[in-house]
N, C-alpha and C. Protein backbone atom coordinates (compact mmCIF):
# COMPACT_ATOMS: atom_id res chain seq x y z
N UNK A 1 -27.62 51.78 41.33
CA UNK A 1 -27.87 50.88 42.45
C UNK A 1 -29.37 50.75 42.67
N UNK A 2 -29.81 49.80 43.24
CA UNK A 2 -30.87 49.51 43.53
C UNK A 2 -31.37 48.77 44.96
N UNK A 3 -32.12 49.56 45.80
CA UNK A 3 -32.10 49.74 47.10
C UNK A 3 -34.07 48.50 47.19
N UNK A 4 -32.95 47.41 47.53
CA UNK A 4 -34.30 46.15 48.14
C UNK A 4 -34.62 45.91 49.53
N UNK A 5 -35.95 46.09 49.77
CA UNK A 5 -36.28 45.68 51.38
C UNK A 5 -37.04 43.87 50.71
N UNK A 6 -36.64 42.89 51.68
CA UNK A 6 -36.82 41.71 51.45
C UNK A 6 -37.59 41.17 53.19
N UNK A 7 -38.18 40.27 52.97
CA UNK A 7 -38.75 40.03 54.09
C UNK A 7 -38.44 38.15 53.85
N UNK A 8 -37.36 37.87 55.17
CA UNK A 8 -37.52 36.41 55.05
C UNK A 8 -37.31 35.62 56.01
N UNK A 9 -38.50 34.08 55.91
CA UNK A 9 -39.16 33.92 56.45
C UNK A 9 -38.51 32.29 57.66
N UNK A 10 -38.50 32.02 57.98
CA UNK A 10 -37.28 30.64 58.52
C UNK A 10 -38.63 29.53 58.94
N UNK A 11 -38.47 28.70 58.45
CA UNK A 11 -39.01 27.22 58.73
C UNK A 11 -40.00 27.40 59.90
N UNK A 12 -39.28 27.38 61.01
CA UNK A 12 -40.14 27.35 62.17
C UNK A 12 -39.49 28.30 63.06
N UNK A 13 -40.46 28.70 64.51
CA UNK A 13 -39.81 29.54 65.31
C UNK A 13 -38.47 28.90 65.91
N UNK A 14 -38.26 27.44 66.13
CA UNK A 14 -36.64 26.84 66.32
C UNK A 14 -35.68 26.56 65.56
N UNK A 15 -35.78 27.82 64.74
CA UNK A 15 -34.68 27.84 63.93
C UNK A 15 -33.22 28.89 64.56
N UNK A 16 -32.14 28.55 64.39
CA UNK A 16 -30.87 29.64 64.73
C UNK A 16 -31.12 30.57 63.69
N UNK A 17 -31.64 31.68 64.25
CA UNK A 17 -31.83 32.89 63.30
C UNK A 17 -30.50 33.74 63.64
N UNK A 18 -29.62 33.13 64.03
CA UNK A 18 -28.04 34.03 64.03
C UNK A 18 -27.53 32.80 63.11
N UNK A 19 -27.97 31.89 62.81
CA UNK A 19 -27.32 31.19 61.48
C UNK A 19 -27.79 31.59 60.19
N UNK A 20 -29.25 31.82 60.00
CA UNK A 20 -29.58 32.81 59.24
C UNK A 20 -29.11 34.08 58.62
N UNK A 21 -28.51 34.75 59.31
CA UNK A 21 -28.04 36.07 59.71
C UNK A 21 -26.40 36.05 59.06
N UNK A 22 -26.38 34.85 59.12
CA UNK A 22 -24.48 34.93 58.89
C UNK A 22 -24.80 34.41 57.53
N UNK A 23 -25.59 33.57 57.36
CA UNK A 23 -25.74 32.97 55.36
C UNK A 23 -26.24 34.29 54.61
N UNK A 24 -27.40 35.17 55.19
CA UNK A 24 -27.64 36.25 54.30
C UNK A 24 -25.85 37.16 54.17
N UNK A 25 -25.43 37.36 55.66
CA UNK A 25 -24.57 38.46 55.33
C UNK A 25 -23.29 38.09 54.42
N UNK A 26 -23.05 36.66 54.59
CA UNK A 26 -22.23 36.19 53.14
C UNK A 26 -22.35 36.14 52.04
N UNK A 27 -23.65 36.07 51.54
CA UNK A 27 -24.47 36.38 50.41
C UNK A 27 -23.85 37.97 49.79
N UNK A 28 -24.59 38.59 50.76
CA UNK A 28 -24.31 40.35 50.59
C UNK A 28 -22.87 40.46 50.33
N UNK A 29 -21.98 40.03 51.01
CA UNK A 29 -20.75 40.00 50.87
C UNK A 29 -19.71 39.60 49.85
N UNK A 30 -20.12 38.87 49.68
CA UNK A 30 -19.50 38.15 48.32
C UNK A 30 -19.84 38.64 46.86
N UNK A 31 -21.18 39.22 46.86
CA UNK A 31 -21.25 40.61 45.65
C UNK A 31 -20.98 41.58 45.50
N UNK A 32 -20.07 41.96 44.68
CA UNK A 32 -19.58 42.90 44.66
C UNK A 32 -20.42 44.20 44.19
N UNK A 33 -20.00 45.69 44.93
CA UNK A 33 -21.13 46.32 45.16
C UNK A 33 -22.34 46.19 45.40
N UNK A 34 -22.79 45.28 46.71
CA UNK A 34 -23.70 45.27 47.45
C UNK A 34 -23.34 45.57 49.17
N UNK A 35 -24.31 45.93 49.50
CA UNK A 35 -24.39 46.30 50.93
C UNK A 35 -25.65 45.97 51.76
N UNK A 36 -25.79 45.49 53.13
CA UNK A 36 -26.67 45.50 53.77
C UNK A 36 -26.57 46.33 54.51
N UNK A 37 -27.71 47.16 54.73
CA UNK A 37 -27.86 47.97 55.61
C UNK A 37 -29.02 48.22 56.95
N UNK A 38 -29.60 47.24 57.08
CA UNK A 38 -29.85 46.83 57.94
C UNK A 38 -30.70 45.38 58.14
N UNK A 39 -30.94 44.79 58.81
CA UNK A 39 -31.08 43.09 59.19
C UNK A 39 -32.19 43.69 60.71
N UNK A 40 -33.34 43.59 60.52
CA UNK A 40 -34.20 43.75 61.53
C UNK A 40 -35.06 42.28 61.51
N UNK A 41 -35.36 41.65 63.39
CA UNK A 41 -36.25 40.61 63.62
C UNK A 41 -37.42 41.13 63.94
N UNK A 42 -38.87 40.86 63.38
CA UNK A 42 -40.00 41.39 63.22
C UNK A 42 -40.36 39.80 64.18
N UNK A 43 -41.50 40.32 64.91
CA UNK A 43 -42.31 38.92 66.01
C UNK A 43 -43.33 39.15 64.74
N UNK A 44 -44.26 36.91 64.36
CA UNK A 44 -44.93 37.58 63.51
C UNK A 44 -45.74 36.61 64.50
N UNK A 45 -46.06 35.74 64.94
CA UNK A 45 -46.98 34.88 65.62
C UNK A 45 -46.39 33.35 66.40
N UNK A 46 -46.89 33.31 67.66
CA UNK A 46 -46.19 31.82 68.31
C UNK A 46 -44.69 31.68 68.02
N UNK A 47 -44.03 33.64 68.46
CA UNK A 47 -42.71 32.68 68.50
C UNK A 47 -41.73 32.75 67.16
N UNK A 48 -42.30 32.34 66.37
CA UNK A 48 -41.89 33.18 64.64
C UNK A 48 -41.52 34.36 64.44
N UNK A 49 -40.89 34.90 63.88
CA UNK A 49 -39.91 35.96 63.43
C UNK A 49 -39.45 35.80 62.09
N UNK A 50 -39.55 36.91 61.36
CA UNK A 50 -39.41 37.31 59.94
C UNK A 50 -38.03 37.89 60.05
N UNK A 51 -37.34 37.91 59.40
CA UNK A 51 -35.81 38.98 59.36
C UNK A 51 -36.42 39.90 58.22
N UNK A 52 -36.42 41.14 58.59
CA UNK A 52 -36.70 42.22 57.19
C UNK A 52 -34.97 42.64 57.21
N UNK A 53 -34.74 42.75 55.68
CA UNK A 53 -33.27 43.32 55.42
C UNK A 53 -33.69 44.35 54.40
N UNK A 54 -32.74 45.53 54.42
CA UNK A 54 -32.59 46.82 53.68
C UNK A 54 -31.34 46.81 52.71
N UNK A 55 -31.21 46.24 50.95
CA UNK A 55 -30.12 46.05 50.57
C UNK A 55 -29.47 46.93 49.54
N UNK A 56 -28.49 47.34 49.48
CA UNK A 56 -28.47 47.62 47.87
C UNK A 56 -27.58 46.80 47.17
N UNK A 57 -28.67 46.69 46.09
CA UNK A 57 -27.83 44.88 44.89
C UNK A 57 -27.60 46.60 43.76
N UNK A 58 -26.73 45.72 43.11
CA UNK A 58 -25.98 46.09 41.84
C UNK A 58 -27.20 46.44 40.58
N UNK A 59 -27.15 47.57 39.92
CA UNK A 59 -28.05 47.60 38.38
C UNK A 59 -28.28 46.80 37.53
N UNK A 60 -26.84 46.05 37.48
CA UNK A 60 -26.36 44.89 36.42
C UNK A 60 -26.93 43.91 36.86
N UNK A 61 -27.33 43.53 38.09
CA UNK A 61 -27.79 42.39 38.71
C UNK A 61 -29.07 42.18 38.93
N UNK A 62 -30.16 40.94 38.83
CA UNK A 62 -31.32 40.80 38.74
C UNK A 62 -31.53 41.21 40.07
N UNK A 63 -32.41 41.72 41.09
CA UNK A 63 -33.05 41.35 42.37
C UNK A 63 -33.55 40.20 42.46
N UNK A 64 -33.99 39.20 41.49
CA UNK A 64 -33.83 38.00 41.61
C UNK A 64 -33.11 37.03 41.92
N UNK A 65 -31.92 37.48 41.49
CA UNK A 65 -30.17 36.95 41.91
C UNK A 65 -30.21 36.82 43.24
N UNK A 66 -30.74 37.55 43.83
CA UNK A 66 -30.53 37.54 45.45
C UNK A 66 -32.01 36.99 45.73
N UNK A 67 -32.96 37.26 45.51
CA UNK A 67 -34.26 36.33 46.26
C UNK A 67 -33.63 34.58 45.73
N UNK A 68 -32.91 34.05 44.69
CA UNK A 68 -32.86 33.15 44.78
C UNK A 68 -31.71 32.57 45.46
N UNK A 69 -30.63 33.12 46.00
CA UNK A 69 -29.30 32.90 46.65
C UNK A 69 -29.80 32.72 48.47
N UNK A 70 -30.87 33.84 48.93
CA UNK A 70 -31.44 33.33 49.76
C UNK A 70 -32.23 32.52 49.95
N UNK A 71 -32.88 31.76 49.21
CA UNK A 71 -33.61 30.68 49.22
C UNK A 71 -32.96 29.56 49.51
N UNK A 72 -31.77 29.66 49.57
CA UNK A 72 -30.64 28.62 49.20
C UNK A 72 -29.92 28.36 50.71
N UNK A 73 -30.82 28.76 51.19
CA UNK A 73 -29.62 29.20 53.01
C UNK A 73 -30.78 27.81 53.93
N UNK A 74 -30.01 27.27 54.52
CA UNK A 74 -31.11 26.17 55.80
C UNK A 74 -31.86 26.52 56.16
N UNK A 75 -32.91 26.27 55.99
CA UNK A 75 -34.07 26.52 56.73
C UNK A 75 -34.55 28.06 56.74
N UNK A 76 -34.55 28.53 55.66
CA UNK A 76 -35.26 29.23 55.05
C UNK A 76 -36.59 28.89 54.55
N UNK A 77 -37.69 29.54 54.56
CA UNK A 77 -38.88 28.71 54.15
C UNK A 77 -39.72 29.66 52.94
N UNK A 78 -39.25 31.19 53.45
CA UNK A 78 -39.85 31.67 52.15
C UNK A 78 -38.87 33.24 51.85
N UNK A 79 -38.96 33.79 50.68
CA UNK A 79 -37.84 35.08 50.57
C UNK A 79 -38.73 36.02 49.93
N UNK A 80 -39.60 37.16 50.16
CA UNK A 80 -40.34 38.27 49.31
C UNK A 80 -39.72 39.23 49.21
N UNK A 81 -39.53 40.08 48.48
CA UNK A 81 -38.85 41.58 47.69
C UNK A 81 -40.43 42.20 48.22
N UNK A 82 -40.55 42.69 48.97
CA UNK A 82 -41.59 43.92 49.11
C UNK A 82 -41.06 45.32 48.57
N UNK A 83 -40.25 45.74 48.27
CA UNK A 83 -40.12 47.02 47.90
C UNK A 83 -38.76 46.79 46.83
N UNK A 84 -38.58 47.38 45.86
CA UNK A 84 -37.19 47.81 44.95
C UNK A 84 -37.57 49.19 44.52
N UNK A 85 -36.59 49.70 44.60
CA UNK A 85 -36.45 51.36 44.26
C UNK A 85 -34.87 51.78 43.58
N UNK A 86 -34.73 52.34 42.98
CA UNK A 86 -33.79 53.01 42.29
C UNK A 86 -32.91 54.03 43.15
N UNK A 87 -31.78 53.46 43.59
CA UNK A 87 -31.11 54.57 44.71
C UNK A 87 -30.42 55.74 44.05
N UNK A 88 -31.01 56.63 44.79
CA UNK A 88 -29.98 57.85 44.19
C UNK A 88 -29.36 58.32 44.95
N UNK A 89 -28.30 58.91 44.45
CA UNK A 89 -26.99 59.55 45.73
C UNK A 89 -26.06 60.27 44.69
């Protein structure tokens, strides 16, 4: 498994960031062996808010697979992988 923190970014501060929230967690959902484990709103300026998410995607699966599946959600404006790490358990 492989444990991704992603930081992403929504159009403008009037965006439904609980519509956001429901396209990532269908995303997560619909792959099998993945999990979100947490969905945090970061204030970044005027109102704007970043969603940082904590994931684990599959070995077999690019982390790309998922920066590009979120790109794919309304009003999304940008998707960064700041961290991938190798989960152990």
């Amino acid at each position: 498994m492989i444990l991704m923190k992603i930081k992403l970014m929504p159009s403008s501060p009037d965006v439904d960031l609980e519509k956001i929230k429901k396209g990532i967690k269908g995303i997560i959902k619909k792959t099998e062996n993945s999990s979100l484990h947490s969905l945090n709103e970061e204030p970044i300026a005027f109102g704007l808010k970043s969603l940082n998410l904590l994931v684990t995607w599959p070995d077999e699966k690019s982390p790309e697979d998922l920066e590009e599946e979120l790109k794919k959600i309304k009003n999304v404006s940008s998707v960064e992988v700041t961290d991938v790490r190798r989960a152990v358990g």
